[in-house]
C-alpha atoms as a PDB file:
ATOM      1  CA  UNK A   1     101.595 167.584  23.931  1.00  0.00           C
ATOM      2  CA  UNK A   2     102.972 170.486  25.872  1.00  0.00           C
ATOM      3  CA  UNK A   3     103.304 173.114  22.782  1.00  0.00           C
ATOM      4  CA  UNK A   4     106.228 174.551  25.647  1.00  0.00           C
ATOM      5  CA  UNK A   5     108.574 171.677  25.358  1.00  0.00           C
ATOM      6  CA  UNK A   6     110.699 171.391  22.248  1.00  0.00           C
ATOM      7  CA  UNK A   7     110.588 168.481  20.129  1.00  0.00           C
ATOM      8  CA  UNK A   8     112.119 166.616  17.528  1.00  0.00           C
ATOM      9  CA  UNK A   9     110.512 165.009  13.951  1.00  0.00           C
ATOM     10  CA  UNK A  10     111.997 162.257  11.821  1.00  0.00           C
ATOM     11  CA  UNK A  11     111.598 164.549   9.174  1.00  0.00           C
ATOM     12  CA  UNK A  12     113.693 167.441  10.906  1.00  0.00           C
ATOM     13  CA  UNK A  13     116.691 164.634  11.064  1.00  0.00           C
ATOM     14  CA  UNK A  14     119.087 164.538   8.250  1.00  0.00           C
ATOM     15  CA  UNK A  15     120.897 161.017   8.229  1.00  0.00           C
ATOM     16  CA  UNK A  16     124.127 160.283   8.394  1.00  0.00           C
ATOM     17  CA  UNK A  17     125.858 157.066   6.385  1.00  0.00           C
ATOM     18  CA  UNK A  18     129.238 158.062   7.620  1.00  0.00           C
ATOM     19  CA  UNK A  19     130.607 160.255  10.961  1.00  0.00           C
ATOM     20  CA  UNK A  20     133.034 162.772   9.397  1.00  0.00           C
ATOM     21  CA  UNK A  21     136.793 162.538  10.816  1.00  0.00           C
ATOM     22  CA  UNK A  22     136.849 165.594  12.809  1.00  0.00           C
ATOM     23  CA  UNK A  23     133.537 164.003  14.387  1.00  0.00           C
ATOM     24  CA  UNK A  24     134.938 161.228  15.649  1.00  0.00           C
ATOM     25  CA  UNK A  25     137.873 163.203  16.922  1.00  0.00           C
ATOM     26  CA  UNK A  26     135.921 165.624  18.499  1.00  0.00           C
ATOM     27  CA  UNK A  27     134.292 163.156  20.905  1.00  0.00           C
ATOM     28  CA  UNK A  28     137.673 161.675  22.044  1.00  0.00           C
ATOM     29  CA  UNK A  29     138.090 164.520  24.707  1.00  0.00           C
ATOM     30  CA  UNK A  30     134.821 163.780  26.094  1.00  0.00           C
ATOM     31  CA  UNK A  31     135.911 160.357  26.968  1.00  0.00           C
ATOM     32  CA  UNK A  32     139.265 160.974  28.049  1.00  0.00           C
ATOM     33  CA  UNK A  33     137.581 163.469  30.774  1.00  0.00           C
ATOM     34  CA  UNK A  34     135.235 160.617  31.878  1.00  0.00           C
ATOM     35  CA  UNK A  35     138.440 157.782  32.015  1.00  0.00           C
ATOM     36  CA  UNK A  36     140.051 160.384  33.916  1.00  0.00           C
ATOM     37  CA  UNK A  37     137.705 161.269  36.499  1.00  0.00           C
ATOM     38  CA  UNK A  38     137.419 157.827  37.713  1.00  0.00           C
ATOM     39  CA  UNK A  39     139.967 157.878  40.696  1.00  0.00           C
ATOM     40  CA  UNK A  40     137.849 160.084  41.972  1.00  0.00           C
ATOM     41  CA  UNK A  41     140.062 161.367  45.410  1.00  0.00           C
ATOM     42  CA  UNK A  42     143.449 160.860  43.305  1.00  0.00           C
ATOM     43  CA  UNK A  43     141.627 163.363  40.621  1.00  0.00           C
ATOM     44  CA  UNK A  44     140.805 165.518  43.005  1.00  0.00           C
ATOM     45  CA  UNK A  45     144.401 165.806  44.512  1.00  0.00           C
ATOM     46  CA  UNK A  46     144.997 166.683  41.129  1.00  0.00           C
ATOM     47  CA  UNK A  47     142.459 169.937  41.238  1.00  0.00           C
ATOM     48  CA  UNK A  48     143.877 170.574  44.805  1.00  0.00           C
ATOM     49  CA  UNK A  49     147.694 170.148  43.806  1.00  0.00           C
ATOM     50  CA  UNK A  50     148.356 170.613  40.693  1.00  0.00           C
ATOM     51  CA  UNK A  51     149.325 167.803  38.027  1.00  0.00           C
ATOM     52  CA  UNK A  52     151.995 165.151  38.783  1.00  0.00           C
ATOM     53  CA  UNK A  53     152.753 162.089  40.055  1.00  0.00           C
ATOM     54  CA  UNK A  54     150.863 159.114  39.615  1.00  0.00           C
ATOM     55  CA  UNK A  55     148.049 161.290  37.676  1.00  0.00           C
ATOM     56  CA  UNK A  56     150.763 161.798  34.564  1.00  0.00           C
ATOM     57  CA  UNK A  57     150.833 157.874  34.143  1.00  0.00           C
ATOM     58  CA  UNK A  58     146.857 157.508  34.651  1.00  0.00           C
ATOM     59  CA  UNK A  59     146.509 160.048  31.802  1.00  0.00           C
ATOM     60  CA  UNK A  60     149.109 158.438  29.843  1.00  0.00           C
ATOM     61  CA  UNK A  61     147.204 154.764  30.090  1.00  0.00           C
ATOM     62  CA  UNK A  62     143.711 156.910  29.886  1.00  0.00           C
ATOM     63  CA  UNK A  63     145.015 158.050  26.360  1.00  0.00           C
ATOM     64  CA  UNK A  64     146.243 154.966  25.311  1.00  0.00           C
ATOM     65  CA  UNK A  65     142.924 153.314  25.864  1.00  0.00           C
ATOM     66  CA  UNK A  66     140.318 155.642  24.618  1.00  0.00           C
ATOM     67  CA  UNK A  67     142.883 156.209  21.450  1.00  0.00           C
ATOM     68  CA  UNK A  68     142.861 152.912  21.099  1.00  0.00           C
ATOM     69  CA  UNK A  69     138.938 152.850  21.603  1.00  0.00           C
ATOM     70  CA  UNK A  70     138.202 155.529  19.181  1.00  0.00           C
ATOM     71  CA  UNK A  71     140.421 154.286  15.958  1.00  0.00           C
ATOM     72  CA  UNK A  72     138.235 150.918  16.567  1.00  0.00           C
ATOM     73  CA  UNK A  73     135.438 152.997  16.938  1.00  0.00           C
ATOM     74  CA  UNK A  74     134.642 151.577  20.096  1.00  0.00           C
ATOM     75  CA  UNK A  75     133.681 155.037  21.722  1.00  0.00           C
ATOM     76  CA  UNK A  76     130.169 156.356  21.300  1.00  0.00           C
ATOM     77  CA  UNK A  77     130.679 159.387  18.635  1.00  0.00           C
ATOM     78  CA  UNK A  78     133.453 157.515  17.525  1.00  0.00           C
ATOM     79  CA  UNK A  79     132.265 154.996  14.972  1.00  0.00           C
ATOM     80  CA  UNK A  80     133.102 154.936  11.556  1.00  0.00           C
ATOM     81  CA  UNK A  81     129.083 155.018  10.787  1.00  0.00           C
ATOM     82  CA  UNK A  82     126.709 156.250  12.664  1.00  0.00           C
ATOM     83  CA  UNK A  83     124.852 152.979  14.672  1.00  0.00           C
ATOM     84  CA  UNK A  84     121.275 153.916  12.965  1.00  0.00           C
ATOM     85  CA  UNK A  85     117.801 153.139  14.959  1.00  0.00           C
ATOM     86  CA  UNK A  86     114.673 153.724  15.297  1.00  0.00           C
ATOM     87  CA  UNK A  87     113.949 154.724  19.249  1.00  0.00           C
ATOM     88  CA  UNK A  88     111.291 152.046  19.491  1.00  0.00           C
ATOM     89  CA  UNK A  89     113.393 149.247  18.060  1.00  0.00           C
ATOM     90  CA  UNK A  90     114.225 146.743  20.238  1.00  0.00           C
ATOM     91  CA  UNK A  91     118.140 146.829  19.377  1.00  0.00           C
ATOM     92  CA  UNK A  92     121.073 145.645  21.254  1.00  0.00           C
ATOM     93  CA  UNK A  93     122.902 148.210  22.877  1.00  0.00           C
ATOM     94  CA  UNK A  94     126.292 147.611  22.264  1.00  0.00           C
ATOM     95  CA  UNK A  95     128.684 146.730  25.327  1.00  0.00           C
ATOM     96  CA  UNK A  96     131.241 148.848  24.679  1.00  0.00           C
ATOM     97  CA  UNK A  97     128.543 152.150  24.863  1.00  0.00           C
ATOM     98  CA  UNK A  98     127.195 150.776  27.771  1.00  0.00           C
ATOM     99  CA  UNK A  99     130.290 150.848  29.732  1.00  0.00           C
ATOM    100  CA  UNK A 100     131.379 154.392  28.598  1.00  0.00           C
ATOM    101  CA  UNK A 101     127.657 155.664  29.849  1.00  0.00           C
ATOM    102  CA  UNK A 102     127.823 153.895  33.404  1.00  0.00           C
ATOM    103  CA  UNK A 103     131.383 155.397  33.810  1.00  0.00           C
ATOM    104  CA  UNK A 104     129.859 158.460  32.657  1.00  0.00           C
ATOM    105  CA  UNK A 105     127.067 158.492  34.426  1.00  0.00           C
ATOM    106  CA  UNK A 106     129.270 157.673  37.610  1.00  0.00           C
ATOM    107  CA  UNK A 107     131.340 160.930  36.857  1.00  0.00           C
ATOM    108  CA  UNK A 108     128.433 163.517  36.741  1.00  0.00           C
ATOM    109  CA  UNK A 109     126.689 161.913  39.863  1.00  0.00           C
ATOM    110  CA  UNK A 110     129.461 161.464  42.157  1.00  0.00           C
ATOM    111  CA  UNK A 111     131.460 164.599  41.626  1.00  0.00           C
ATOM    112  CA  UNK A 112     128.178 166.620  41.211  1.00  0.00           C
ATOM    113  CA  UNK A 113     126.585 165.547  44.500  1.00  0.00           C
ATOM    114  CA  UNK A 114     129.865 165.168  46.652  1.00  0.00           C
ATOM    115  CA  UNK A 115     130.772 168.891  45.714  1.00  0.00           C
ATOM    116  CA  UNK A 116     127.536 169.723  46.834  1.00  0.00           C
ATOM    117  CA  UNK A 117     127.991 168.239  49.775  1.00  0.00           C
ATOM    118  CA  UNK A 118     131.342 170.303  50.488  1.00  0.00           C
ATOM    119  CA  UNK A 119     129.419 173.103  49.644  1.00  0.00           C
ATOM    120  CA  UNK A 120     126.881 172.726  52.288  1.00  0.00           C
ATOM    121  CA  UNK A 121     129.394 171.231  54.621  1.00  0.00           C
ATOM    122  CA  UNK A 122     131.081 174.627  54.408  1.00  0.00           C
ATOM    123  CA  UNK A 123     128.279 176.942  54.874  1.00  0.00           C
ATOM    124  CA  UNK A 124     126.923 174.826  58.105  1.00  0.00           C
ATOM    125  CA  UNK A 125     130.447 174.662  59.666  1.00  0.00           C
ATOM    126  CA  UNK A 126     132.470 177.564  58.426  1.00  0.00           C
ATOM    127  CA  UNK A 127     135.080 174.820  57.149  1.00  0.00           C
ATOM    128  CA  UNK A 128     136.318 173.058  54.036  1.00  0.00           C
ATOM    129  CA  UNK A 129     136.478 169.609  53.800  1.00  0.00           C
ATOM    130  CA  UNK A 130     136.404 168.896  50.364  1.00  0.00           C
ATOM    131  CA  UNK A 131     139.308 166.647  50.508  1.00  0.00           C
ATOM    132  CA  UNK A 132     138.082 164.087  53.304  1.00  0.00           C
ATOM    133  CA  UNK A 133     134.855 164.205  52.038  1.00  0.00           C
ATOM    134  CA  UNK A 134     135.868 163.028  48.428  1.00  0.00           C
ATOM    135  CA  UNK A 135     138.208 160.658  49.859  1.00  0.00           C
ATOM    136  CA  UNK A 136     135.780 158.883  52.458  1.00  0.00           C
ATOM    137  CA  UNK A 137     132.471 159.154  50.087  1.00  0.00           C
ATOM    138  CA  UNK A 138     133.431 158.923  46.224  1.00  0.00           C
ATOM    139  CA  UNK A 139     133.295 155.146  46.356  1.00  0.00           C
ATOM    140  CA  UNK A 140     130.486 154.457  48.319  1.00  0.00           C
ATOM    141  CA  UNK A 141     128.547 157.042  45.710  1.00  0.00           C
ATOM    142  CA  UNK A 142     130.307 155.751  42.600  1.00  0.00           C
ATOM    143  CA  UNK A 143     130.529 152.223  42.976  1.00  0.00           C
ATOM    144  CA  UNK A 144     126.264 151.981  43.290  1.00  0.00           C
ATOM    145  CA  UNK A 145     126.142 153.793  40.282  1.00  0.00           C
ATOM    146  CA  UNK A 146     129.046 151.352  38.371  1.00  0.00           C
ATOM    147  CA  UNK A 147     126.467 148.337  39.897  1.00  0.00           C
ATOM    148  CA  UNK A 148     123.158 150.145  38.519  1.00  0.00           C
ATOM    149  CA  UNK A 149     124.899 150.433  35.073  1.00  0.00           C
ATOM    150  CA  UNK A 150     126.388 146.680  35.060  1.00  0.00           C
ATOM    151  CA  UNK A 151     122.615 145.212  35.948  1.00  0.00           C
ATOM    152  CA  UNK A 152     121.581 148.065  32.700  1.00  0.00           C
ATOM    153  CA  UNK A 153     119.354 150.344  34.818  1.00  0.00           C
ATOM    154  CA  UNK A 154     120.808 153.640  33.925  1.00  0.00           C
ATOM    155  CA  UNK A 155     119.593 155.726  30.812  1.00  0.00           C
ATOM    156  CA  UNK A 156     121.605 154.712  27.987  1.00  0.00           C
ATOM    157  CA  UNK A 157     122.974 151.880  29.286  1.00  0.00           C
ATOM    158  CA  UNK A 158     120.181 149.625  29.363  1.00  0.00           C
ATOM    159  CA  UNK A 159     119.809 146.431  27.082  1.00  0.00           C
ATOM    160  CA  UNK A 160     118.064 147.390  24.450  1.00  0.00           C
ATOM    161  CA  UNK A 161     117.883 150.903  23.069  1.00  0.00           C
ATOM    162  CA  UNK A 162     114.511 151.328  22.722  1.00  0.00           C
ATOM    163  CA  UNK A 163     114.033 153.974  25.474  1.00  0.00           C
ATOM    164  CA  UNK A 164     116.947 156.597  23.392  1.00  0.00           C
ATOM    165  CA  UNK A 165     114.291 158.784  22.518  1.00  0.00           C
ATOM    166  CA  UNK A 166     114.072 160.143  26.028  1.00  0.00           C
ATOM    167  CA  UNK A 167     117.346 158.704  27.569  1.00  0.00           C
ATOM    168  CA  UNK A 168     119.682 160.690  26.029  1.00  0.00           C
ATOM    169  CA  UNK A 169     117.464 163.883  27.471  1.00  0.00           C
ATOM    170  CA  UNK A 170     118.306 162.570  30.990  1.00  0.00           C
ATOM    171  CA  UNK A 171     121.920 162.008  30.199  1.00  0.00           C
ATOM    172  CA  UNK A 172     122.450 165.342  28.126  1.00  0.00           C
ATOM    173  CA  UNK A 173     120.338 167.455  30.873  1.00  0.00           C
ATOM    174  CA  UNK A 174     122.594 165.917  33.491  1.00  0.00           C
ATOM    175  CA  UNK A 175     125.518 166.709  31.629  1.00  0.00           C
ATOM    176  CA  UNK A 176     124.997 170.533  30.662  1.00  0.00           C
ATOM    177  CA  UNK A 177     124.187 170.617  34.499  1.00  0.00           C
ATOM    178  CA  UNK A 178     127.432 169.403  36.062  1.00  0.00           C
ATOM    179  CA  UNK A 179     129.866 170.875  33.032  1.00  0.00           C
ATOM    180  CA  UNK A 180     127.655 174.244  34.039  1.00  0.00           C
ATOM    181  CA  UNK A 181     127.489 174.295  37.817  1.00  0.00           C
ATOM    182  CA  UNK A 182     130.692 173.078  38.754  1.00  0.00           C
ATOM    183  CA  UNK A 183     133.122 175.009  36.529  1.00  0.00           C
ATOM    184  CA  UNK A 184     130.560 178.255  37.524  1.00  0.00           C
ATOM    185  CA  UNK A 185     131.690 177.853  41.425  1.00  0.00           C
ATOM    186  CA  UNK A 186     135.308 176.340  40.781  1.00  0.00           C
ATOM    187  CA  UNK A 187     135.755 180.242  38.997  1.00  0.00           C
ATOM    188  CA  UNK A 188     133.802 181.870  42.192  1.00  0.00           C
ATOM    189  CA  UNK A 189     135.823 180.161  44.549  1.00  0.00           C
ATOM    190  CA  UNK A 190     138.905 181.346  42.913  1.00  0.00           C
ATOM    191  CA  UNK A 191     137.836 185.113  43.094  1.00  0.00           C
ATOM    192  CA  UNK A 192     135.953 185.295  46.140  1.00  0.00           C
ATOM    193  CA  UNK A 193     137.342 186.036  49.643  1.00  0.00           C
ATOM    194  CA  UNK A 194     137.153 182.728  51.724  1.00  0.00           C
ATOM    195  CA  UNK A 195     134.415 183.481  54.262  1.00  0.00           C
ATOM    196  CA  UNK A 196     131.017 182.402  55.132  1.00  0.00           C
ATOM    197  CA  UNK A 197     129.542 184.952  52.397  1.00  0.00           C
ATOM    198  CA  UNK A 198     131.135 183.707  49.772  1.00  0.00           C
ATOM    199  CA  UNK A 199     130.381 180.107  50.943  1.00  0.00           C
ATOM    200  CA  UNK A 200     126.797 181.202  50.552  1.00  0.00           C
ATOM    201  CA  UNK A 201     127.481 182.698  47.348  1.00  0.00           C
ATOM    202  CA  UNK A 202     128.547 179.532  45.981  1.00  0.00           C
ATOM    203  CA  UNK A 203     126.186 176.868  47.312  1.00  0.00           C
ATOM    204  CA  UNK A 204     123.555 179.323  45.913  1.00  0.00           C
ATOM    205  CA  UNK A 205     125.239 179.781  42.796  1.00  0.00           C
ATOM    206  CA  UNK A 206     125.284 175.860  42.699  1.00  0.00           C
ATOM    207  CA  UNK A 207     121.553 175.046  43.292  1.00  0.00           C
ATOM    208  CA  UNK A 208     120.394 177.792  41.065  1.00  0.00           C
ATOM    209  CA  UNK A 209     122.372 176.807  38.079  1.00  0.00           C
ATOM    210  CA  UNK A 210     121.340 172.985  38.859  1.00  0.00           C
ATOM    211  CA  UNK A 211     117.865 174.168  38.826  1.00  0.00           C
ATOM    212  CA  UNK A 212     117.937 176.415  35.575  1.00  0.00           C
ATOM    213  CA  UNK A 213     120.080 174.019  33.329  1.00  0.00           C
ATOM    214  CA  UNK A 214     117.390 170.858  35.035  1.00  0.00           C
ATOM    215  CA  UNK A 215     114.671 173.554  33.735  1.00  0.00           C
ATOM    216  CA  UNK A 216     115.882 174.119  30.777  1.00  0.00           C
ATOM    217  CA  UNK A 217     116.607 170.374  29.932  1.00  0.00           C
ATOM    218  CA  UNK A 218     113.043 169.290  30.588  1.00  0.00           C
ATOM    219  CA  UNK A 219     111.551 172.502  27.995  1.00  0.00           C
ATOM    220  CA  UNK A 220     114.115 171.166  25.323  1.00  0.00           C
ATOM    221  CA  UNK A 221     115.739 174.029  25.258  1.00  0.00           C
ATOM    222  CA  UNK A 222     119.343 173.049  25.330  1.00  0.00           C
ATOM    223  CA  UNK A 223     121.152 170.617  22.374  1.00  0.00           C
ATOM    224  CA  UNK A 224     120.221 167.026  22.460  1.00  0.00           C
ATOM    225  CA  UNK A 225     117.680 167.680  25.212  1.00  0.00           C
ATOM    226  CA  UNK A 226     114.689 167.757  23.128  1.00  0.00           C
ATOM    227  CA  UNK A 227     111.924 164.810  23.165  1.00  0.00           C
ATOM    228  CA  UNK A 228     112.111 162.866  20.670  1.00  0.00           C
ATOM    229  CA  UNK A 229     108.819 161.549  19.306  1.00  0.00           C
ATOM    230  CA  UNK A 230     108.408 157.516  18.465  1.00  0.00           C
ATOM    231  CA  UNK A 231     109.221 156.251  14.818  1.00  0.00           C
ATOM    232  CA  UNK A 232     112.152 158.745  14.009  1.00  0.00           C
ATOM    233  CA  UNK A 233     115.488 158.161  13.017  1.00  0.00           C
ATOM    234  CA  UNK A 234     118.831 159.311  14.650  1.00  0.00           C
ATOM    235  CA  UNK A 235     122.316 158.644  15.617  1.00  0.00           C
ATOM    236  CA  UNK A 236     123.634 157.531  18.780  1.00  0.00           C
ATOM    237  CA  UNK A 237     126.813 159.254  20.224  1.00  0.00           C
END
């Protein structure tokens, strides 16, 4: 074992027999966001435009839903109990969690590497083209991810849980990357002058944050990103 990359011990775990209110609430946002982000060049009118429109009923259906969701505890984080395993049981994984984690999954991927894309697009040509790139590639990224997590060969949405143990470091790495990088350059592009430099600036900015938070993932260094070892105990949210 690597004494450099954190772990986790069953006996570090404290169980849970019941997820306290403001738990479960807590955890609704975090769905919402993913619900939301699934029209992916409608969404990012939204970010262009400002909010209206067609976007005010998809947010007013997204909150039905996941509301809905959550008070059935049909959201993972949202469950009256915590669903209790042991990471090399061979449990179901319930259907409901698998579809929130290929939705998920098909968030952080698409918007992460099609803004990358723009970004490089704009350093190479001097121009943006955010908006023709998201609308011509966002399904033709997405939907391969929404077919990977249907056949259950995506990290947390597989089958069986038996693989949480390191799953959820993928998942949570990938994550603290996106909700990291993106909103870093979304606030750079704001206050920088548009020109080539600044396009530099932020595909840089971009990679390097990637990198760090992908670093700092595999160490264990950031929450829910640790390794953890065969035999213990946890929740899964």
């Amino acid at each position: 074992m690597n004494p450099q990359v954190k772990i986790e011990y069953d006996t570090e775990r404290k169980i849970r027999t019941r997820n306290k209110t403001y738990y479960r609430v807590n955890h609704w946002p975090i769905w919402i966001f993913v619900f939301f982000l699934i029209p992916g060049p409608v969404t990012f009118k939204l970010f262009a435009e400002g909010f209206g429109g067609n976007m005010v009923w998809w947010l007013a259906a997204v909150l039905v839903g996941t509301g809905i969701a959550g008070l059935r505890g049909r959201l993972p984080g949202s469950e009256p109990a915590p669903y209790i395993i042991r990471f090399t049981e061979d449990r179901p994984n319930p259907v409901y969690r698998r579809i929130c984690y290929t939705f998920a999954w098909g968030a952080a991927i698409s918007y992460g590497l099609l803004n990358l894309v723009g970004l490089v697009v704009a350093v190479t040509t001097g121009k943006w083209m955010m908006k023709q790139i998201y609308w011509y590639g966002y399904f033709p990224v997405v939907i391969p991810v929404w077919i990977l997590g249907a056949l259950g060969k995506l990290p947390r949405v597989k089958p069986s849980t038996a693989g949480e143990g390191h799953e959820r470091r993928y998942f949570y790495g990938t994550v603290w990357a996106m909700c990291i990088a993106q909103p870093t350059v979304g606030i750079l592009w704001k206050i920088l002058p548009r020109n080539r430099t600044s396009d530099v600036i932020e595909l840089v900015t971009f990679v390097s944050v990637l990198a760090l938070v992908g670093w700092m993932s595999v160490k264990g260094l950031l929450p829910r990103t640790r390794r953890i070892l065969p035999g213990e105990i946890a929740a899964l949210d």
